[in-house]
PDB file of N, CA and C in Angstrom:
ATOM      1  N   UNK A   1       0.827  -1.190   0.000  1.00  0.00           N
ATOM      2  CA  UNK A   1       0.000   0.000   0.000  1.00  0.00           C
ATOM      3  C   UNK A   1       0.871   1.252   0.000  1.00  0.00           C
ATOM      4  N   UNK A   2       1.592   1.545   0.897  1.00  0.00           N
ATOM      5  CA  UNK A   2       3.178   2.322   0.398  1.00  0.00           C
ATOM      6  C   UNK A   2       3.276   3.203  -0.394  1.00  0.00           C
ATOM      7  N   UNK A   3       3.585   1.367  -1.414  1.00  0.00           N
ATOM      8  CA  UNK A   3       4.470   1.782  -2.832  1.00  0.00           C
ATOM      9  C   UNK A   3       3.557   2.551  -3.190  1.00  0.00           C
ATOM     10  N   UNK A   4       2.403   1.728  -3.482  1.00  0.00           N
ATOM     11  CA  UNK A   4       1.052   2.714  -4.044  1.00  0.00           C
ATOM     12  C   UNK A   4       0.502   3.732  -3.670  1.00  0.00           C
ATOM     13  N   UNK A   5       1.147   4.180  -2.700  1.00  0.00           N
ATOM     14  CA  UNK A   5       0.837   5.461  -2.050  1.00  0.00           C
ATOM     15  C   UNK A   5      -0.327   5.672  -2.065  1.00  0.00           C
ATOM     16  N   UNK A   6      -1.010   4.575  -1.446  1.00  0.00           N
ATOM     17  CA  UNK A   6      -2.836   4.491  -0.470  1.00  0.00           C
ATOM     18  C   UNK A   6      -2.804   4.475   0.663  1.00  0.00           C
ATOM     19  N   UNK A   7      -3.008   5.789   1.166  1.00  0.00           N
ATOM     20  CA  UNK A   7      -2.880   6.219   2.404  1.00  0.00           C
ATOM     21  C   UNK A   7      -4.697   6.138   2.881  1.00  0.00           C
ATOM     22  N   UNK A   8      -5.553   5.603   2.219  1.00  0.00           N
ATOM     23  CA  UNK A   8      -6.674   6.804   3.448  1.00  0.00           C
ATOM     24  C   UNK A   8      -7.441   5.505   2.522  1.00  0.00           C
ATOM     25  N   UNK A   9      -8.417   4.930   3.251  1.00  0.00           N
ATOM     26  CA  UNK A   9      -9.911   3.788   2.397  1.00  0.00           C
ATOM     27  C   UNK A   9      -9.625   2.730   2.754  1.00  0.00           C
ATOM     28  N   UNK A  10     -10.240   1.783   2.281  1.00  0.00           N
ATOM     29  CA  UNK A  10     -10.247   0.197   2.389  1.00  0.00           C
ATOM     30  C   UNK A  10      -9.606  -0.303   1.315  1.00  0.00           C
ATOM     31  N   UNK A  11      -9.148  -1.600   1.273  1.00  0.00           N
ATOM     32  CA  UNK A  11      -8.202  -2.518   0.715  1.00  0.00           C
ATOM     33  C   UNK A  11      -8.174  -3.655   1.161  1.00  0.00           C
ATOM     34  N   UNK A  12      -7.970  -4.051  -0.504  1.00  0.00           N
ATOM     35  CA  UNK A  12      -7.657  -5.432  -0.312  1.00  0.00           C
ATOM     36  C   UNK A  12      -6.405  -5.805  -0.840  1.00  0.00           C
ATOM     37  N   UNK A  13      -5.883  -6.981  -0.176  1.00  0.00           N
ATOM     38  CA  UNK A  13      -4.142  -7.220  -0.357  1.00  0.00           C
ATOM     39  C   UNK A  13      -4.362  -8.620   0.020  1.00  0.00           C
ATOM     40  N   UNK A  14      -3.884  -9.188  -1.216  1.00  0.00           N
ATOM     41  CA  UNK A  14      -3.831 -11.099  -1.440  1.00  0.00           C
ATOM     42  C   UNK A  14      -2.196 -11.689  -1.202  1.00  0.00           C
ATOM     43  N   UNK A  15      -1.581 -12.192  -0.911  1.00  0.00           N
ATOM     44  CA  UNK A  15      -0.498 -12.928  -1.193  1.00  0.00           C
ATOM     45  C   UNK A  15      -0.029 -14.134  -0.616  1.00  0.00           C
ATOM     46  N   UNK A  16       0.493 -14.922  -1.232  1.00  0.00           N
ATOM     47  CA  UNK A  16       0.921 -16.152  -1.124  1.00  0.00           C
ATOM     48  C   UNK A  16       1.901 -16.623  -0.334  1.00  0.00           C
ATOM     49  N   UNK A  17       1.702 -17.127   1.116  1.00  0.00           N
ATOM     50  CA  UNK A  17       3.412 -17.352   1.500  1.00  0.00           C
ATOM     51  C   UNK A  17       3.281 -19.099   1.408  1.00  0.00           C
ATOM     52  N   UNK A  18       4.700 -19.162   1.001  1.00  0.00           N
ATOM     53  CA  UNK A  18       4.978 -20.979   0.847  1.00  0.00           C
ATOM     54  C   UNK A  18       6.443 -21.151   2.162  1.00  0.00           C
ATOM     55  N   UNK A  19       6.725 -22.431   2.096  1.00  0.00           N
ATOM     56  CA  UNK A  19       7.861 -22.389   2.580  1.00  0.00           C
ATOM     57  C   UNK A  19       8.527 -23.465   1.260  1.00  0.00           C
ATOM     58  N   UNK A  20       9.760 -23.108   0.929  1.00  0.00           N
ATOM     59  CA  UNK A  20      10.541 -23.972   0.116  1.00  0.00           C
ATOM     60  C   UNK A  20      10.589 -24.975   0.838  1.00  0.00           C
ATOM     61  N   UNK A  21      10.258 -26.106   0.449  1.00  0.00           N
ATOM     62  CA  UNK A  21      11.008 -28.171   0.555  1.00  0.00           C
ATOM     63  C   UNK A  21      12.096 -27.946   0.915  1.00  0.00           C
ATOM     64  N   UNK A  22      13.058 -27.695  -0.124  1.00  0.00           N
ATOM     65  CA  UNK A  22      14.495 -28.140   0.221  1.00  0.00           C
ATOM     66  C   UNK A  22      15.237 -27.246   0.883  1.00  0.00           C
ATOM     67  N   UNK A  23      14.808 -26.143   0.582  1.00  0.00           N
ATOM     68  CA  UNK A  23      15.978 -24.987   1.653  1.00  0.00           C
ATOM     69  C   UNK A  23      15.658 -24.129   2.825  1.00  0.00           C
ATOM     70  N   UNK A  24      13.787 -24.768   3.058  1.00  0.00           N
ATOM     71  CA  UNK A  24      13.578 -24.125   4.544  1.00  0.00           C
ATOM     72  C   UNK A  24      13.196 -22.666   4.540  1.00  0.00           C
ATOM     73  N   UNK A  25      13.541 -21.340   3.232  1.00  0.00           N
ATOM     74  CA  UNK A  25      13.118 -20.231   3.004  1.00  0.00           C
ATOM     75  C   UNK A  25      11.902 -19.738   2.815  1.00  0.00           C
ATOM     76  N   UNK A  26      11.363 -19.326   3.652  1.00  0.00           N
ATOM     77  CA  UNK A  26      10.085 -18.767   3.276  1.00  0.00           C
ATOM     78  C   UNK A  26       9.678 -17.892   2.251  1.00  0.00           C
ATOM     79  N   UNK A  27       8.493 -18.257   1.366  1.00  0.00           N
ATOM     80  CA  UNK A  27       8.739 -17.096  -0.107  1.00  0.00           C
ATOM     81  C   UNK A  27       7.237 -16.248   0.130  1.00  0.00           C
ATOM     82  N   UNK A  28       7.169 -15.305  -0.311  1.00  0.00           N
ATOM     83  CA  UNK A  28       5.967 -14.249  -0.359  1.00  0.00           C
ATOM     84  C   UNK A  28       5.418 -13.640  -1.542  1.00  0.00           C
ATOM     85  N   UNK A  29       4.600 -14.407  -1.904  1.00  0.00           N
ATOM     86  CA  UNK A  29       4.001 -13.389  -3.781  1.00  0.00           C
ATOM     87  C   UNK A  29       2.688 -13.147  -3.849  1.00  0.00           C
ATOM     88  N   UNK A  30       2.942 -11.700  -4.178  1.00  0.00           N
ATOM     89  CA  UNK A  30       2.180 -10.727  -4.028  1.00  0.00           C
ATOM     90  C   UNK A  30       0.986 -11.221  -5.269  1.00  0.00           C
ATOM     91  N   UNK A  31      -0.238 -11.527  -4.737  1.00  0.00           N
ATOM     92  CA  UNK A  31      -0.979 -11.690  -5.706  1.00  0.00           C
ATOM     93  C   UNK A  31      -2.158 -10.649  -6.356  1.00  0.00           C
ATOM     94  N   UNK A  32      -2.384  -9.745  -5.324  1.00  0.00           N
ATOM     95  CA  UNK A  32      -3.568  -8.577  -5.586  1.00  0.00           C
ATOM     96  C   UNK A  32      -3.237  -7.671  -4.777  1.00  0.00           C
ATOM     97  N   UNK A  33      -3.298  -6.475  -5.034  1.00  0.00           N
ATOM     98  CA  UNK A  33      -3.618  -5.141  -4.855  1.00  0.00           C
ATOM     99  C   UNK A  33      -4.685  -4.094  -4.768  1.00  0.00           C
ATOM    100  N   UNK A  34      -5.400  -3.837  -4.577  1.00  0.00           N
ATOM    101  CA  UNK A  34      -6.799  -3.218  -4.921  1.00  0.00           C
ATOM    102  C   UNK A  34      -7.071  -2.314  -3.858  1.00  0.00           C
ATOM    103  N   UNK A  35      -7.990  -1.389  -4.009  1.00  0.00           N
ATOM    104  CA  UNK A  35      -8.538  -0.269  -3.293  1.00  0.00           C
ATOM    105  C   UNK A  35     -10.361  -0.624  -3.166  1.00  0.00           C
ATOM    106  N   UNK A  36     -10.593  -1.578  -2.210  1.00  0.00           N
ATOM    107  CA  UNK A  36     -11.620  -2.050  -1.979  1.00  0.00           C
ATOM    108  C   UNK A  36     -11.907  -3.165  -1.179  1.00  0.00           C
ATOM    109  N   UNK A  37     -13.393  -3.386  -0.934  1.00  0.00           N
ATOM    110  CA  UNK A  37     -13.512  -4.049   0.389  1.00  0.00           C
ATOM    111  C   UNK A  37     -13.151  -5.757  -0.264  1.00  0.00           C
ATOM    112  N   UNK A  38     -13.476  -6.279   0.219  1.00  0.00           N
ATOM    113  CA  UNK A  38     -12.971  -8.410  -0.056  1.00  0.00           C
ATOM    114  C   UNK A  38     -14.587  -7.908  -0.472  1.00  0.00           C
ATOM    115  N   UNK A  39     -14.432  -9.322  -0.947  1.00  0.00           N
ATOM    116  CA  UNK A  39     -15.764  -9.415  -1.906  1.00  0.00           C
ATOM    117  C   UNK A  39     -17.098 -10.445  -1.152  1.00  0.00           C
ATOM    118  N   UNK A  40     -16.864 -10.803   0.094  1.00  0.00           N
ATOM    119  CA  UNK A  40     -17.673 -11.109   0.427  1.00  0.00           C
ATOM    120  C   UNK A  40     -18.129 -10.517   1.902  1.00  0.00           C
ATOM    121  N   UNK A  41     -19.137 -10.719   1.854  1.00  0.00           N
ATOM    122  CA  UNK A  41     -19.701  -9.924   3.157  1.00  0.00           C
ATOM    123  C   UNK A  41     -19.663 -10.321   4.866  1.00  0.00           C
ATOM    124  N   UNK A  42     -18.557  -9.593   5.516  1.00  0.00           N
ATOM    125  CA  UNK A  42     -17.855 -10.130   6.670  1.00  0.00           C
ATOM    126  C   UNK A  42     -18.471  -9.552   7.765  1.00  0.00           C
ATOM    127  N   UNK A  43     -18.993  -8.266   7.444  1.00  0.00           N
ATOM    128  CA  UNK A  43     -19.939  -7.346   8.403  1.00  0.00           C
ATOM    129  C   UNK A  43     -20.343  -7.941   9.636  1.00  0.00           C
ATOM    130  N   UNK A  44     -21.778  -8.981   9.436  1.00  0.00           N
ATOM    131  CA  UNK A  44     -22.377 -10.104  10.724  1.00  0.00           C
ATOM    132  C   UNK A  44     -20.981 -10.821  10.894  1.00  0.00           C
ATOM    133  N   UNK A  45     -20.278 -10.939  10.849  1.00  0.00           N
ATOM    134  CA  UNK A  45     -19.126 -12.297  11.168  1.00  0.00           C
ATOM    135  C   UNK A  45     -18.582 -11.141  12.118  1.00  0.00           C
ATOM    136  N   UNK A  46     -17.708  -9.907  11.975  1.00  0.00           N
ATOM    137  CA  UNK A  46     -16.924  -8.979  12.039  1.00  0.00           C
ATOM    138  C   UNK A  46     -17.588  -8.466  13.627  1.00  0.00           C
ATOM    139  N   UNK A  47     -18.842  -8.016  13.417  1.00  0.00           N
ATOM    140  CA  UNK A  47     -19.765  -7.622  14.489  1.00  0.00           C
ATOM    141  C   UNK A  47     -19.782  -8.339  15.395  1.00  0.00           C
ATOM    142  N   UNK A  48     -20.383  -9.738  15.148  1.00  0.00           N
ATOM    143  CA  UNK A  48     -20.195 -10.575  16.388  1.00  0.00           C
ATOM    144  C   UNK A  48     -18.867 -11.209  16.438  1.00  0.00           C
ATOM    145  N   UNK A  49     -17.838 -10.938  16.095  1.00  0.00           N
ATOM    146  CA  UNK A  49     -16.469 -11.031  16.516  1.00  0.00           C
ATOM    147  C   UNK A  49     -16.006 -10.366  17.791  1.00  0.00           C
ATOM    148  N   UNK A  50     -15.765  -8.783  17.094  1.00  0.00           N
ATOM    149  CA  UNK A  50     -14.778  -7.971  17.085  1.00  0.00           C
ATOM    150  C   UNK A  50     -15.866  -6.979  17.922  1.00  0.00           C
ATOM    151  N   UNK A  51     -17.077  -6.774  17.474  1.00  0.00           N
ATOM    152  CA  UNK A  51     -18.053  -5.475  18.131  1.00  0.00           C
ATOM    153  C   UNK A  51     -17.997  -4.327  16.802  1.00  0.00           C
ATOM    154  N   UNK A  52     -16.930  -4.653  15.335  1.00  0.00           N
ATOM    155  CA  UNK A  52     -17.352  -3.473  14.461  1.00  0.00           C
ATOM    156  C   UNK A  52     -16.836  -4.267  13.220  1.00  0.00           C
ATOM    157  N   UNK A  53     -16.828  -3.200  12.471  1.00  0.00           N
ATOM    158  CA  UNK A  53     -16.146  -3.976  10.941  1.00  0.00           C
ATOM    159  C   UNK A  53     -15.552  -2.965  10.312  1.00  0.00           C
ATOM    160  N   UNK A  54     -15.050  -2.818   9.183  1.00  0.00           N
ATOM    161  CA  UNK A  54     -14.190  -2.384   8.229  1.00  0.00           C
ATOM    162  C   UNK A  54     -15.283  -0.875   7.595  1.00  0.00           C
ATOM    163  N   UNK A  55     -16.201  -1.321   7.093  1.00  0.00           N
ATOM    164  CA  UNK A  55     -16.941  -0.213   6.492  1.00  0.00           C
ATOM    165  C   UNK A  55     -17.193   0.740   7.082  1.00  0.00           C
ATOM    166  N   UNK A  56     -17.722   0.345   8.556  1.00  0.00           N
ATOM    167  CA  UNK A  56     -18.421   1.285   9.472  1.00  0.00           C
ATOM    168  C   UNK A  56     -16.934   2.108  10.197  1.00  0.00           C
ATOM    169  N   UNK A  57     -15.910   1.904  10.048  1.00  0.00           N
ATOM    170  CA  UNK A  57     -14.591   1.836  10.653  1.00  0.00           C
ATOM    171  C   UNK A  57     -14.284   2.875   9.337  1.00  0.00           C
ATOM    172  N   UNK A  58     -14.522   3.113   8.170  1.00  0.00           N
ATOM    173  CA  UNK A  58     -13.779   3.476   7.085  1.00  0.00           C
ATOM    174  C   UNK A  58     -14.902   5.028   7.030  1.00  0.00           C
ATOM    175  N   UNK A  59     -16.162   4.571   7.221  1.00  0.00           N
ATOM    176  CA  UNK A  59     -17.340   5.720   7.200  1.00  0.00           C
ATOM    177  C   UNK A  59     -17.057   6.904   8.217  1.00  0.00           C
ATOM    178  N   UNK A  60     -16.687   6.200   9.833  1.00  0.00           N
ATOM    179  CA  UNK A  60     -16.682   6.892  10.593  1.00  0.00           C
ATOM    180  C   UNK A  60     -15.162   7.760  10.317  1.00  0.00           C
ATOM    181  N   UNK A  61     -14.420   7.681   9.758  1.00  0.00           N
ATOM    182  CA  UNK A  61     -13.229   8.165   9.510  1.00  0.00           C
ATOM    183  C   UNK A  61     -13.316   9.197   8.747  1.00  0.00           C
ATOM    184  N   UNK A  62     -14.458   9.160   7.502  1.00  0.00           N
ATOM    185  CA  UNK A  62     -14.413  10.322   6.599  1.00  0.00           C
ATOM    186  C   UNK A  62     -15.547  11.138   7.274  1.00  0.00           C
ATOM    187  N   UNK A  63     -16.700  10.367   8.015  1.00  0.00           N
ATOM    188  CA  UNK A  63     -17.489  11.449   8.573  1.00  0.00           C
ATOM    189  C   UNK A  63     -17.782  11.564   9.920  1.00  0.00           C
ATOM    190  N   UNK A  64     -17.081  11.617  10.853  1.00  0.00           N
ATOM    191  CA  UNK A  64     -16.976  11.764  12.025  1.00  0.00           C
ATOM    192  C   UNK A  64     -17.861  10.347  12.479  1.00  0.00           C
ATOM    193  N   UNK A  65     -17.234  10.459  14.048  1.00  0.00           N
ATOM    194  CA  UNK A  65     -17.939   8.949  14.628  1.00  0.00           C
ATOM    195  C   UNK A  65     -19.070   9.777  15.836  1.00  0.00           C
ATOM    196  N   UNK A  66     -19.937   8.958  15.830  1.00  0.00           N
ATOM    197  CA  UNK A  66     -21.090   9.165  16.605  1.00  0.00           C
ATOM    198  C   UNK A  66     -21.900   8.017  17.323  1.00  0.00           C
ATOM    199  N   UNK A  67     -22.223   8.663  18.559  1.00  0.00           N
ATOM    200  CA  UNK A  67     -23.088   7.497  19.508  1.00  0.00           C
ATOM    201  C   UNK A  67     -24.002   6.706  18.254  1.00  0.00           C
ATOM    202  N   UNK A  68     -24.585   7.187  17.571  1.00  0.00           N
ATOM    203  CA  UNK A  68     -25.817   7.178  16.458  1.00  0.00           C
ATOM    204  C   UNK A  68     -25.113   5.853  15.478  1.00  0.00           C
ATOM    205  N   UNK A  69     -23.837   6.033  14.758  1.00  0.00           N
ATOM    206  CA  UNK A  69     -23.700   5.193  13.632  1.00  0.00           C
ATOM    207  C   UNK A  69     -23.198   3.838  13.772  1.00  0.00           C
ATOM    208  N   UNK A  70     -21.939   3.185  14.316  1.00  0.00           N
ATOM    209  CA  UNK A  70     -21.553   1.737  13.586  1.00  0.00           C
ATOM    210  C   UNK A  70     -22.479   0.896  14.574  1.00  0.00           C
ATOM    211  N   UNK A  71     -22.830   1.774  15.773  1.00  0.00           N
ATOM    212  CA  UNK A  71     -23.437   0.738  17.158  1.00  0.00           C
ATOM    213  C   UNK A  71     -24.592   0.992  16.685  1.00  0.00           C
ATOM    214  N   UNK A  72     -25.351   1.435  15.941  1.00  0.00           N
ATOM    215  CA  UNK A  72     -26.673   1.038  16.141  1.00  0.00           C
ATOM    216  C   UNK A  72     -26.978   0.044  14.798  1.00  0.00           C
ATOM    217  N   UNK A  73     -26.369  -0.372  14.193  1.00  0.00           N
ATOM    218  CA  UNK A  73     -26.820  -1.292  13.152  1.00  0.00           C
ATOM    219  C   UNK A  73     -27.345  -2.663  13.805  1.00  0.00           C
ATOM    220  N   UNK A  74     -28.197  -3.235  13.657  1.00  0.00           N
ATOM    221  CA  UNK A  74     -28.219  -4.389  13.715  1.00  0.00           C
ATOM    222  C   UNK A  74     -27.965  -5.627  12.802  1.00  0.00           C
ATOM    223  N   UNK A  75     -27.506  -6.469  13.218  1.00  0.00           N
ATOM    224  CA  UNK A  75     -26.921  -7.446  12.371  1.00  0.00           C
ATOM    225  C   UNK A  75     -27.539  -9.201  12.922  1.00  0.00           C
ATOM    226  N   UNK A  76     -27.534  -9.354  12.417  1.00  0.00           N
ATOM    227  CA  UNK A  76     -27.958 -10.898  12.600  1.00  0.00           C
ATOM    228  C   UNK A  76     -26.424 -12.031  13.468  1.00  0.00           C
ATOM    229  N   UNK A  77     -26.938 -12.455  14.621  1.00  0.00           N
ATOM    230  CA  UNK A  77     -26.174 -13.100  15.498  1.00  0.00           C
ATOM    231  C   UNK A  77     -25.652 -14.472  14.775  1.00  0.00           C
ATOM    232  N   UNK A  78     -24.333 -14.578  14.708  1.00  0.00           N
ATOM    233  CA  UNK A  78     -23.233 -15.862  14.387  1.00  0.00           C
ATOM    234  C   UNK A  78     -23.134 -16.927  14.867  1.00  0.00           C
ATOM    235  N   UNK A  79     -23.523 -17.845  14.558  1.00  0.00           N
ATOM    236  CA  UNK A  79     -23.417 -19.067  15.972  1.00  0.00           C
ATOM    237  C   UNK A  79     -22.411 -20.170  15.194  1.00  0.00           C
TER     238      UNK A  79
END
């Protein structure tokens, strides 16, 4: 994100780590880059995790945070 000089939004960042067989080195390849959320919807998972998620985390950043916004959503409970 850096290199790409994406400082401020959501992202997504894929990459591959292996470990080599024969020489024990761990390798890292970079598979995606992008300026956007994962493509599937983590929100209910995230909520009943963590207590928030990524969007509501990215919203409150550009428009101020309030008693009113990520806590009052309701979401459907994870079991």
């Amino acid at each position: 994100l850096e290199a790409l000089d994406i400082r401020w939004g959501l992202s997504h960042v894929e990459v591959i780590v292996t470990r080599n067989a024969e020489t024990g080195s761990i390798q890292v390849r970079l598979v995606e880059v992008n300026c956007r959320q994962h493509n599937t919807d983590f929100m209910p998972l995230t909520n009943a995790c963590v207590g928030y998620n990524a969007l509501d985390m990215v919203l409150a950043a550009y428009l101020g945070d309030s008693d009113e916004s990520s806590s009052s959503h309701e979401y459907p409970e994870v079991n």
